[in-house]
N, C-alpha and C. Protein backbone atom coordinates (compact mmCIF):
# COMPACT_ATOMS: atom_id res chain seq x y z
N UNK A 1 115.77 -105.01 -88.21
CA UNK A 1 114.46 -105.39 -87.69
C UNK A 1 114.14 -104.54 -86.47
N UNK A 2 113.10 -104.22 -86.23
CA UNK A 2 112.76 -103.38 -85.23
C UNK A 2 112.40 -103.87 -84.04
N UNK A 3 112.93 -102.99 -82.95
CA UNK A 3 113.00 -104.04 -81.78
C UNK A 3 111.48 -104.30 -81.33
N UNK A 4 111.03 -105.88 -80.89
CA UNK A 4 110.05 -106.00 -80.40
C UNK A 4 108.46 -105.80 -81.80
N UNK A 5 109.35 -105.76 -82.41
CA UNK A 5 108.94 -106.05 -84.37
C UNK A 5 107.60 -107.42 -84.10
N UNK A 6 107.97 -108.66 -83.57
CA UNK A 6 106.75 -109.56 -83.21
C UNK A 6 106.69 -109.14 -82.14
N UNK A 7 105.84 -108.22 -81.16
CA UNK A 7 105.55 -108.30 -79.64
C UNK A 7 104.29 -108.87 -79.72
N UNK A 8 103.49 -108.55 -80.42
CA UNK A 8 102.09 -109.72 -80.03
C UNK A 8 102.61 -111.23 -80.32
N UNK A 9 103.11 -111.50 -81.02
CA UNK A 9 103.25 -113.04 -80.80
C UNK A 9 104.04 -113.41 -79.49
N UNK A 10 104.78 -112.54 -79.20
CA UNK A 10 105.90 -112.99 -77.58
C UNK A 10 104.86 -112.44 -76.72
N UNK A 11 104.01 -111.73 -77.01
CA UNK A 11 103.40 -111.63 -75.71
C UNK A 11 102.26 -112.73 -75.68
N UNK A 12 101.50 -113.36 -76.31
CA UNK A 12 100.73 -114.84 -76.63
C UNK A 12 101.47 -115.65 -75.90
N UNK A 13 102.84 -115.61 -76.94
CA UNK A 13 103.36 -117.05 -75.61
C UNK A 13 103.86 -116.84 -74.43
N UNK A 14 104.37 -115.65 -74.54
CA UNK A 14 104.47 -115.52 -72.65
C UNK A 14 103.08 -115.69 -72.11
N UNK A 15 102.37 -115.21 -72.03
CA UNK A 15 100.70 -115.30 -71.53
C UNK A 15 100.27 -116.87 -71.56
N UNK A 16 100.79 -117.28 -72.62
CA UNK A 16 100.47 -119.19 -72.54
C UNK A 16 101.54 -120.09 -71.26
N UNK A 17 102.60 -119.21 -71.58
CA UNK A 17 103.69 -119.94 -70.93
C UNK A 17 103.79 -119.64 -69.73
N UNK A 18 103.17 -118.31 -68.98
CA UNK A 18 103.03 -118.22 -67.94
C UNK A 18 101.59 -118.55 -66.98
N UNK A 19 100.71 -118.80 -67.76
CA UNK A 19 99.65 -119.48 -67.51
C UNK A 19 100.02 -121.04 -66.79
N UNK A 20 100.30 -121.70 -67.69
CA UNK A 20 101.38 -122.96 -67.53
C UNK A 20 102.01 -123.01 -66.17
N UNK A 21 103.10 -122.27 -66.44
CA UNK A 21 104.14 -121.82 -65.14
C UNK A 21 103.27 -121.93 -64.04
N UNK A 22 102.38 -121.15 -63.82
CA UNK A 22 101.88 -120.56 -62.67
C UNK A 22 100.97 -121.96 -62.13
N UNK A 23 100.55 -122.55 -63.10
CA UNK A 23 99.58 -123.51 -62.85
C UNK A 23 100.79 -125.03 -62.61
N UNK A 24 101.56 -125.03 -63.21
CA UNK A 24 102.44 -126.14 -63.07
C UNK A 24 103.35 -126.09 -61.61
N UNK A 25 103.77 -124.93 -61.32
CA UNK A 25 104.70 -124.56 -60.62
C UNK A 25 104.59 -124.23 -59.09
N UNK A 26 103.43 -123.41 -59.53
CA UNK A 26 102.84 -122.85 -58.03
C UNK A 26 101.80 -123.31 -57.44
N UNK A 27 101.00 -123.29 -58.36
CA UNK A 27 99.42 -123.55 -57.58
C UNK A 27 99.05 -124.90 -57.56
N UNK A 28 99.94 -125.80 -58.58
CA UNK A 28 99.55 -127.34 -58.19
C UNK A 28 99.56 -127.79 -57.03
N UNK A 29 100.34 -126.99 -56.45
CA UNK A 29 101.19 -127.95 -55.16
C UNK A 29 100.07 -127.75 -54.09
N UNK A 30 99.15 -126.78 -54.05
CA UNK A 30 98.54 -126.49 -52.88
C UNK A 30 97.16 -127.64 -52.92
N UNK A 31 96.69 -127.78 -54.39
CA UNK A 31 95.94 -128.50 -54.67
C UNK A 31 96.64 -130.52 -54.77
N UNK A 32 97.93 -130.98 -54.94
CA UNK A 32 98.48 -131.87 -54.65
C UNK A 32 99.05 -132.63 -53.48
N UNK A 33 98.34 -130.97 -52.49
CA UNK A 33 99.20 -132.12 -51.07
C UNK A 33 98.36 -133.00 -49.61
N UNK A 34 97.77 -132.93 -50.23
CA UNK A 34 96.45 -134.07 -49.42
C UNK A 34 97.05 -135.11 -50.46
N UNK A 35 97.52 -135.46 -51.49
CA UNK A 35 97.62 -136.74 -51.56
C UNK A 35 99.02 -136.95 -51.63
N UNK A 36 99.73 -136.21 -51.42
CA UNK A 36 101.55 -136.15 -51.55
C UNK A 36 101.71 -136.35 -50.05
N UNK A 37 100.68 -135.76 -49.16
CA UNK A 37 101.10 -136.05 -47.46
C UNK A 37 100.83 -137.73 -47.20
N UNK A 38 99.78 -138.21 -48.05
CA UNK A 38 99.11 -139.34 -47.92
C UNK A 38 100.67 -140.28 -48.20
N UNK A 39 100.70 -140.01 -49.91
CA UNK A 39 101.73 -140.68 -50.17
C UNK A 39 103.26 -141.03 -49.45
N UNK A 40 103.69 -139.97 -48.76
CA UNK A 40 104.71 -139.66 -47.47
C UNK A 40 104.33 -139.80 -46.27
N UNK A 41 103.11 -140.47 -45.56
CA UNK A 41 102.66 -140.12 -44.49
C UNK A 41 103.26 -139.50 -43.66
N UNK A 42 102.92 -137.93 -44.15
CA UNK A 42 103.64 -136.71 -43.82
C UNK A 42 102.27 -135.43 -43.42
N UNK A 43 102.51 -135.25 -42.53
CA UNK A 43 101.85 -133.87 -42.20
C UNK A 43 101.45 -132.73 -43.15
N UNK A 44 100.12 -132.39 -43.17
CA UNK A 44 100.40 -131.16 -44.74
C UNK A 44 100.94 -130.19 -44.48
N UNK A 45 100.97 -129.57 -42.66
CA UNK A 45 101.92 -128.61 -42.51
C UNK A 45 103.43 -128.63 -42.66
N UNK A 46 103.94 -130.42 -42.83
CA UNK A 46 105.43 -129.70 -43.35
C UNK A 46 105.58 -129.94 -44.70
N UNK A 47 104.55 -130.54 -45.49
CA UNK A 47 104.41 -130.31 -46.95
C UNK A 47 104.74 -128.59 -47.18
N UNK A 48 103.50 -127.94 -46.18
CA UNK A 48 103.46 -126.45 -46.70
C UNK A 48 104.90 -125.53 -45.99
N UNK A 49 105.64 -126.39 -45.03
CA UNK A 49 106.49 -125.74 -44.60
C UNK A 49 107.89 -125.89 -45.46
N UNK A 50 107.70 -127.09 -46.34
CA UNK A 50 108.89 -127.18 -46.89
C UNK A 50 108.71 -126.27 -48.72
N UNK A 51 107.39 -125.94 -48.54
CA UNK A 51 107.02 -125.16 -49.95
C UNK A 51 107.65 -123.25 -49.91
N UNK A 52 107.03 -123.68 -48.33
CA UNK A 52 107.79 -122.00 -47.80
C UNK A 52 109.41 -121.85 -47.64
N UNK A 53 109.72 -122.81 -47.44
CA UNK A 53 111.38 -123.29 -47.62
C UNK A 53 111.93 -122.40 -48.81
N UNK A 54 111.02 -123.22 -49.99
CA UNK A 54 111.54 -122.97 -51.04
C UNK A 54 111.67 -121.78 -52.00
N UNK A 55 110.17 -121.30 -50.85
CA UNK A 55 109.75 -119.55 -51.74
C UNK A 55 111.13 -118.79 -51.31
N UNK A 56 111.45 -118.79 -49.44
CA UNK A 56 112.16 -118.21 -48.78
C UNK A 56 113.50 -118.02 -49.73
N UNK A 57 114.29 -119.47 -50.60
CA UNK A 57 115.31 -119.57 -50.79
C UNK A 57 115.18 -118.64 -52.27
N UNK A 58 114.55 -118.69 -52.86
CA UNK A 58 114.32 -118.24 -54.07
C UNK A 58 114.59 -116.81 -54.09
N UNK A 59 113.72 -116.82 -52.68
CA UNK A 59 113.90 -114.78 -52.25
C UNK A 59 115.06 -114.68 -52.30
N UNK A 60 115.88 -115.39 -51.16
CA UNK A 60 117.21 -115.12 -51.56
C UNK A 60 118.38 -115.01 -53.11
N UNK A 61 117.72 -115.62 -53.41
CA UNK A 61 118.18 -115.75 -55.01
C UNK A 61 117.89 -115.20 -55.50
N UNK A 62 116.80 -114.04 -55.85
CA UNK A 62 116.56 -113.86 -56.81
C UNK A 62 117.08 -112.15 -57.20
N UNK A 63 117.75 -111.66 -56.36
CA UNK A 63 118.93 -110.29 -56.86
C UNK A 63 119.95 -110.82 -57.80
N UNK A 64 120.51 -112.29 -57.08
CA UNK A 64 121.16 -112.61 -57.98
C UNK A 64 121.53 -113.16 -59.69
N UNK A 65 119.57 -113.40 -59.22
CA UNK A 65 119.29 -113.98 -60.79
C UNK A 65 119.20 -112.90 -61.77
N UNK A 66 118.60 -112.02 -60.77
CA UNK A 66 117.57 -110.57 -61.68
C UNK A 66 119.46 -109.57 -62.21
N UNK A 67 120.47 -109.99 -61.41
CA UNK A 67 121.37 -109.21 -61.76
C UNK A 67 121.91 -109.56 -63.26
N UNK A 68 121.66 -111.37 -63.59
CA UNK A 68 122.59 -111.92 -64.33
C UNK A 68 121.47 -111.59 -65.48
N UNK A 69 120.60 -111.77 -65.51
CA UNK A 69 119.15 -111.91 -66.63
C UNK A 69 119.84 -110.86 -67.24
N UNK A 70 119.63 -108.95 -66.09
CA UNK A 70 120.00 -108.06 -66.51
C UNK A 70 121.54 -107.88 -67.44
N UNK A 71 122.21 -108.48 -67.35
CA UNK A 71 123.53 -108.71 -68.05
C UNK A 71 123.81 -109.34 -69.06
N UNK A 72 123.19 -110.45 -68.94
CA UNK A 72 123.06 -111.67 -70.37
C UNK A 72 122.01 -111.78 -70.85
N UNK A 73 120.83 -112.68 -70.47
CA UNK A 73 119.95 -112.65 -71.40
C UNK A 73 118.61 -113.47 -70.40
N UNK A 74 117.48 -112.42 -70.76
CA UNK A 74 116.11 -113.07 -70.07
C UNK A 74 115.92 -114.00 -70.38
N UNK A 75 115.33 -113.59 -71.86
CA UNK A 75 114.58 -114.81 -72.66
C UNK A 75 115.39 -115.90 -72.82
N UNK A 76 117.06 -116.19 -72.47
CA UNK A 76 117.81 -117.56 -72.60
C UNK A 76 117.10 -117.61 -70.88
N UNK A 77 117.19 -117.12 -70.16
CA UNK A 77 117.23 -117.80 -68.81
C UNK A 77 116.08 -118.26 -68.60
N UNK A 78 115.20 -117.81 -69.64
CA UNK A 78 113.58 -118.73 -69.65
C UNK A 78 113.18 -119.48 -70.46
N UNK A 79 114.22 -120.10 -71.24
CA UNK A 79 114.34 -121.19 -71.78
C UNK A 79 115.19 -122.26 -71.16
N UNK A 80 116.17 -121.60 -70.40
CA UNK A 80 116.85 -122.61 -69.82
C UNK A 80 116.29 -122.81 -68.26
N UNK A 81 115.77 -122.11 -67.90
CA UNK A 81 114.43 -122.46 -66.36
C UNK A 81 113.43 -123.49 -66.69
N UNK A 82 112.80 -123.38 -68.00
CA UNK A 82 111.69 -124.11 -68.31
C UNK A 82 112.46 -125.44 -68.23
N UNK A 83 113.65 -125.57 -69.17
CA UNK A 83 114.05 -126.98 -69.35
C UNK A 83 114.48 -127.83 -67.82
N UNK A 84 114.88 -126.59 -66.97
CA UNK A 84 114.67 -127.24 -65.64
C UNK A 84 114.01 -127.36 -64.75
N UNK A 85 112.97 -126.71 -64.69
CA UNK A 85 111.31 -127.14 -64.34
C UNK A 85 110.95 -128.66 -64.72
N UNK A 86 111.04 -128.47 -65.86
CA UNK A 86 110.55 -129.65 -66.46
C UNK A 86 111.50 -131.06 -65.66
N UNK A 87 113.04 -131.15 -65.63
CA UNK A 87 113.78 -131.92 -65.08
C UNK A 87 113.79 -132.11 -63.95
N UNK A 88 112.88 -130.85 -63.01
CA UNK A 88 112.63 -130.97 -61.52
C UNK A 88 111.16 -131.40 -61.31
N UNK A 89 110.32 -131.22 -62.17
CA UNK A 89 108.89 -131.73 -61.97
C UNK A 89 108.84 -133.79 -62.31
N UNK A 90 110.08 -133.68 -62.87
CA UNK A 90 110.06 -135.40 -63.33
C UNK A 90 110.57 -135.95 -61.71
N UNK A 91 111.96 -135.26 -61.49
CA UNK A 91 112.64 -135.37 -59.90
C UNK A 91 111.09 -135.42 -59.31
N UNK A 92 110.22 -134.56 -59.11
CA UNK A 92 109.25 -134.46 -58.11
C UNK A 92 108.78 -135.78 -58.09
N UNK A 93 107.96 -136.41 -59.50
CA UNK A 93 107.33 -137.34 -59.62
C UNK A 93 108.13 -138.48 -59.18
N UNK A 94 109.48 -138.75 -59.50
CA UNK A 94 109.92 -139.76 -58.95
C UNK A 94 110.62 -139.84 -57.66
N UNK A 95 110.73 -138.93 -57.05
CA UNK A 95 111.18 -138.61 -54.98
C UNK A 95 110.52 -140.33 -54.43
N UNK A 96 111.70 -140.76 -54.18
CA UNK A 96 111.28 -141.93 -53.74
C UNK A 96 110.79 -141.82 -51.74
N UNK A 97 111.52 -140.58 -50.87
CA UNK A 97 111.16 -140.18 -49.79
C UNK A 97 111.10 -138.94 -49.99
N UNK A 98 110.60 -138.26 -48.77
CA UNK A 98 109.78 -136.65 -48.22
C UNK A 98 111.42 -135.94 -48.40
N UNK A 99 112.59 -136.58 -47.86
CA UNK A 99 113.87 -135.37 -48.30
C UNK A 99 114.25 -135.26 -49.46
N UNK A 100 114.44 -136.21 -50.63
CA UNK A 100 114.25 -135.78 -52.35
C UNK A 100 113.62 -135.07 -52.45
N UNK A 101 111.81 -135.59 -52.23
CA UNK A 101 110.80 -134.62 -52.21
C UNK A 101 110.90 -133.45 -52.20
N UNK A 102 111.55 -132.95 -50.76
CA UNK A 102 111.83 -131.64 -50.33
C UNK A 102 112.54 -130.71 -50.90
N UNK A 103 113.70 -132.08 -51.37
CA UNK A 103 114.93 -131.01 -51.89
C UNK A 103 114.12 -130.58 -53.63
N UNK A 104 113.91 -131.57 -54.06
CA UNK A 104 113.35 -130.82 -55.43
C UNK A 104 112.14 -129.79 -55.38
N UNK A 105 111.49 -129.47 -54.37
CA UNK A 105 110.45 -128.73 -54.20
C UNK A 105 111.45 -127.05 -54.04
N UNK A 106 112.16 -127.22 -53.31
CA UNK A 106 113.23 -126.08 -53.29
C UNK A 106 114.01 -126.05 -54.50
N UNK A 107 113.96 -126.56 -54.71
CA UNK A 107 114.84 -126.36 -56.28
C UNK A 107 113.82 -125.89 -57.73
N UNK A 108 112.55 -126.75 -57.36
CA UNK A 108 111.68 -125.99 -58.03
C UNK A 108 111.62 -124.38 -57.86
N UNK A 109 111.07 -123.65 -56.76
CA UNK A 109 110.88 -122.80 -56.19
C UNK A 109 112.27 -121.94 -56.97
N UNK A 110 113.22 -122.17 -56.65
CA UNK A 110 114.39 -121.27 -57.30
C UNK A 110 114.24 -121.38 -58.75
N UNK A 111 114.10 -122.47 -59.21
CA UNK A 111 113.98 -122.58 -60.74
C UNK A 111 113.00 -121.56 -61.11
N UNK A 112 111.54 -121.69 -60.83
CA UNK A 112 110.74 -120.80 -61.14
C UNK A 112 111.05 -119.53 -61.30
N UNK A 113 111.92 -119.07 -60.53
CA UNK A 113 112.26 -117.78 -60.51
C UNK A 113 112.60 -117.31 -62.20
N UNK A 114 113.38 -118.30 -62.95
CA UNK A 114 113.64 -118.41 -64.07
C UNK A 114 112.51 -118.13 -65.39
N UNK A 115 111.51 -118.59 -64.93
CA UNK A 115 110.50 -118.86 -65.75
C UNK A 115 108.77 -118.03 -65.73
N UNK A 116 108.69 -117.64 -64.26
CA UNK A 116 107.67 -116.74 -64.12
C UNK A 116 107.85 -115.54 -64.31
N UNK A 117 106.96 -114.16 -63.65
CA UNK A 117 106.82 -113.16 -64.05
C UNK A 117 107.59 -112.60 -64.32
N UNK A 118 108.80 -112.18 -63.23
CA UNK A 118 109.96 -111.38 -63.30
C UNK A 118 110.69 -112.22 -64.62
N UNK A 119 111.08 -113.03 -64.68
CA UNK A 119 111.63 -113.48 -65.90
C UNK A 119 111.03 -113.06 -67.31
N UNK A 120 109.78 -113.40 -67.30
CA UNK A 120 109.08 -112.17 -68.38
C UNK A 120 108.92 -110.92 -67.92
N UNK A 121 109.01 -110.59 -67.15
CA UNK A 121 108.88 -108.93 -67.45
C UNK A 121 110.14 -108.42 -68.15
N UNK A 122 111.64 -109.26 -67.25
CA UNK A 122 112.88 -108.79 -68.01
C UNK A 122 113.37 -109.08 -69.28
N UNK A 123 112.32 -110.00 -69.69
CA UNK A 123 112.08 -110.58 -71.11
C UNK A 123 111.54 -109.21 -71.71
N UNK A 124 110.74 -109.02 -71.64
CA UNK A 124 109.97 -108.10 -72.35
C UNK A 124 110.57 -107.09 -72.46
N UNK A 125 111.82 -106.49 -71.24
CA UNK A 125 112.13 -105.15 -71.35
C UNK A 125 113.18 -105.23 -72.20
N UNK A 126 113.79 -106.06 -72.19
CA UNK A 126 114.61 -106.31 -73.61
C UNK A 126 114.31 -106.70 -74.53
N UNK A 127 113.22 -107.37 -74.92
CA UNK A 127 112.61 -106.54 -76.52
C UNK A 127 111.53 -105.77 -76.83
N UNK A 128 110.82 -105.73 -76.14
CA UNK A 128 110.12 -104.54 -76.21
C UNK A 128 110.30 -103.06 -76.27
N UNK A 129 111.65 -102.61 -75.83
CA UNK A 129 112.30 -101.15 -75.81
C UNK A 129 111.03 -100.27 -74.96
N UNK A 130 110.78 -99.36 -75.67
CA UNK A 130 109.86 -98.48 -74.59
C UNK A 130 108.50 -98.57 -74.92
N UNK A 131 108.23 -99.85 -75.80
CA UNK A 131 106.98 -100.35 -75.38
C UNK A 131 106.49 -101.71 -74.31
N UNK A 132 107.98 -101.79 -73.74
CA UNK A 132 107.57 -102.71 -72.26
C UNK A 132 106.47 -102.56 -71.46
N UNK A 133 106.76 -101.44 -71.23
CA UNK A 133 105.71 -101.00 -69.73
C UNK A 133 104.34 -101.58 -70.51
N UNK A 134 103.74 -101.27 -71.52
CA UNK A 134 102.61 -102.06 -72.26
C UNK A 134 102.40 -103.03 -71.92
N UNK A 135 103.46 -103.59 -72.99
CA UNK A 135 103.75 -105.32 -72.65
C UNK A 135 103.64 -105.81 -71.80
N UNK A 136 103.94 -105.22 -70.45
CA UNK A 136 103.67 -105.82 -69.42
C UNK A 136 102.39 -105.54 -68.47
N UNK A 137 101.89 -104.81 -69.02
CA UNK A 137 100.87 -104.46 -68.21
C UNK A 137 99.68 -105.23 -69.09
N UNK A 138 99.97 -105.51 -70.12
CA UNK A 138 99.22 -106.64 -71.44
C UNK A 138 99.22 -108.10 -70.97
N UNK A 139 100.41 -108.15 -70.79
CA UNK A 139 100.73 -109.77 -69.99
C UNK A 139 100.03 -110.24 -68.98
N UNK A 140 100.00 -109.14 -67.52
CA UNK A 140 99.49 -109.20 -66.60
C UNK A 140 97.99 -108.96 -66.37
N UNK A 141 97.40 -108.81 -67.97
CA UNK A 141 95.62 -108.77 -68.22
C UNK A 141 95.20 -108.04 -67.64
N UNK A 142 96.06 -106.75 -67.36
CA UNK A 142 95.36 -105.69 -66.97
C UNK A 142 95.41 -104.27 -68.14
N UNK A 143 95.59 -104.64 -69.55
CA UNK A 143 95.39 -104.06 -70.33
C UNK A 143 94.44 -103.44 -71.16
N UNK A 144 94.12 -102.31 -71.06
CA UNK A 144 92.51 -102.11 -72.32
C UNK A 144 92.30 -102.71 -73.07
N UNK A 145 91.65 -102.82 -74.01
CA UNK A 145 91.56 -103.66 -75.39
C UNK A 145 91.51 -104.92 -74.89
N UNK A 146 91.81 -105.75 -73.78
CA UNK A 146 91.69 -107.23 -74.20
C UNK A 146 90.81 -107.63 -74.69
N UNK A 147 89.84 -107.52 -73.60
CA UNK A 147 88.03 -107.77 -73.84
C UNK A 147 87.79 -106.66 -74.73
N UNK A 148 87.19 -107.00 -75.92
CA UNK A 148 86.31 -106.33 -76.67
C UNK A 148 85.01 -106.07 -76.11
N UNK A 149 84.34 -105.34 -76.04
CA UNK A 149 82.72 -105.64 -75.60
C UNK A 149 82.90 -105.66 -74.11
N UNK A 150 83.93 -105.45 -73.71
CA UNK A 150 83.91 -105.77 -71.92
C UNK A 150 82.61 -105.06 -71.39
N UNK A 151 81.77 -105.33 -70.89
CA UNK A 151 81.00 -104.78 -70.18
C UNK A 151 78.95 -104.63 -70.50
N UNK A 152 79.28 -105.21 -71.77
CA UNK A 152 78.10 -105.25 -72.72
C UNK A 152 76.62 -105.81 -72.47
N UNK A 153 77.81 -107.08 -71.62
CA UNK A 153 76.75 -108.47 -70.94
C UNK A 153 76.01 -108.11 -69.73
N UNK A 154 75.12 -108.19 -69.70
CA UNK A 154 74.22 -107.70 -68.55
C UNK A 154 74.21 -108.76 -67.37
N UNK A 155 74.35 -108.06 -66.29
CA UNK A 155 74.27 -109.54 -65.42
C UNK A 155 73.22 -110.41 -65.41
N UNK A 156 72.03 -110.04 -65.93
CA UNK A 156 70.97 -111.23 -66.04
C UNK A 156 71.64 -111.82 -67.38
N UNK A 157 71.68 -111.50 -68.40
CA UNK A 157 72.12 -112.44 -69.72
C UNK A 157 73.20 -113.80 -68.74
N UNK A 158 74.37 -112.80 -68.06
CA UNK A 158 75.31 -113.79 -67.56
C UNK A 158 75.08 -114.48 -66.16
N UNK A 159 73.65 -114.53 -65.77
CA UNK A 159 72.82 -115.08 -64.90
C UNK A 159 72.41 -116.59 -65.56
N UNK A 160 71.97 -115.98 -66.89
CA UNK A 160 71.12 -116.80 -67.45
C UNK A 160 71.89 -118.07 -68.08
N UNK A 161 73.17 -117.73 -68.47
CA UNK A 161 73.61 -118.37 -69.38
C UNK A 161 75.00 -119.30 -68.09
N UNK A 162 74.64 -118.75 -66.51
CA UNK A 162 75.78 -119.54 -66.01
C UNK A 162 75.18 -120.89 -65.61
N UNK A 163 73.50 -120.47 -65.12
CA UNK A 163 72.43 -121.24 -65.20
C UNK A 163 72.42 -122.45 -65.90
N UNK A 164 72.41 -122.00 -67.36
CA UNK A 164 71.89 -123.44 -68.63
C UNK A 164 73.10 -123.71 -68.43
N UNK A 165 74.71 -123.51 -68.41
CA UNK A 165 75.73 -124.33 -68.37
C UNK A 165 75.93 -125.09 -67.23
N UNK A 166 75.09 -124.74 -65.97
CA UNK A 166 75.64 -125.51 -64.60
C UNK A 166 74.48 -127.10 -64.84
N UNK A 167 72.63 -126.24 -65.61
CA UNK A 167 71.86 -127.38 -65.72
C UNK A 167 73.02 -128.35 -66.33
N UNK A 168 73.28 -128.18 -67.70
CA UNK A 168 73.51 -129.42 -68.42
C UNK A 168 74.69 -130.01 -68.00
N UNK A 169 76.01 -129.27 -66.66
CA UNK A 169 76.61 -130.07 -66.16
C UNK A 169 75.50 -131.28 -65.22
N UNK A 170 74.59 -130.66 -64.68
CA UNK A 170 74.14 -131.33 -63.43
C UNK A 170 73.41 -132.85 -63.89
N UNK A 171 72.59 -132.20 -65.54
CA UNK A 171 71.98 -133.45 -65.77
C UNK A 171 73.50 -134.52 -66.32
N UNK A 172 74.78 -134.47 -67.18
CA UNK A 172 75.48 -135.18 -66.98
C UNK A 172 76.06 -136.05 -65.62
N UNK A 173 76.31 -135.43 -64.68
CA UNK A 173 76.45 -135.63 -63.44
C UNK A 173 75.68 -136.89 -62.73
N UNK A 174 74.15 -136.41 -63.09
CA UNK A 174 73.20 -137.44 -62.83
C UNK A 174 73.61 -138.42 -63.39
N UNK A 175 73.66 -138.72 -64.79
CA UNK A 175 73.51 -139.16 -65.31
C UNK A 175 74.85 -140.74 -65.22
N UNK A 176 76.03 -139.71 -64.73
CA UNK A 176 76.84 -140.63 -64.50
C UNK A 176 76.92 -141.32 -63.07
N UNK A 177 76.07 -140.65 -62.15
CA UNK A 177 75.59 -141.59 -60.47
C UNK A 177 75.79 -142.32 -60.36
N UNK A 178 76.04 -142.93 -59.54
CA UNK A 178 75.77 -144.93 -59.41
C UNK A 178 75.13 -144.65 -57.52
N UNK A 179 74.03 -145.17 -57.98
CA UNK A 179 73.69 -145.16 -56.32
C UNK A 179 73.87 -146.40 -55.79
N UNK A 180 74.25 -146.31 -53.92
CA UNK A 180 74.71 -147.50 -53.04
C UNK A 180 74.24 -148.20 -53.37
């Protein structure tokens, strides 16, 4: 079989799975902590200080991860990251205080390392062969070809049409009001 024989389908689900990742992993948290400080009546600066905790530790970790990926295997270490994401996002939900909390937020942070980019990119370079650099530059949606037609739409058409989609949010909106 030829190496990287399905790359459009691994590159779909990496692109799904790192979509995910990124949205599960990283960016929830910035949007979750006005009510996670609430819930801890905790400061959001050491919410965000214990998030930086965790990036910091990860940094540290992650020669060591990127050494072992390189030796054994990406795509296992991003199957076996995900399954602990997943076992640290349940930990998150159930942190009964701010130091569980904390500690699984750092543990997230290292986990991720497992499961985001660098984990696919070293995914990719082992099956993709020397059509990685593609692959990854495909992944990261900075590839030609995505958009067909890229450029076609005129900014009045996409004036017009951001228009009728914001009206018919607004008249729903109304619609669901309840005034004082």
């Amino acid at each position: 079989m030829d190496k990287g024989a399905n790359l459009p389908a691994i590159l779909l689900c990496l692109g799904v799975t790192q979509i995910i990742g990124y949205g599960t992993l990283y960016y929830a948290f910035a949007v979750l902590v006005p009510d996670i400080a609430r819930e801890f009546a905790m400061g959001e600066p050491v919410l965000f200080a214990i998030f930086s905790a965790g990036l910091l530790a990860a940094g540290f970790a992650a020669p060591w991860l990127g050494r072992w990926m390189d030796a054994n295997s990406a795509p296992k270490a991003m199957a076996a990251g995900s399954g602990c994401a997943a076992a640290v996002c349940a930990g998150l939900a159930l942190a009964p205080d701010i130091w569980t909390f904390g500690a699984f937020v750092i543990a997230l942070e290292f986990v991720s390392l497992a499961v985001l980019y660098d984990a696919a990119f070293a995914s990719l370079a082992a099956v993709a062969g020397s059509r990685a650099r593609r692959a990854i530059t495909i992944l990261t949606l900075n590839g030609r070809g995505i958009l067909q037609g890229a450029g076609k739409v005129t900014r009045k058409d996409a004036d017009a049409k951001a228009l009728a989609e914001f009206e018919k949010y607004r008249i729903e909106q109304d619609r669901a009001h309840i005034s004082d």
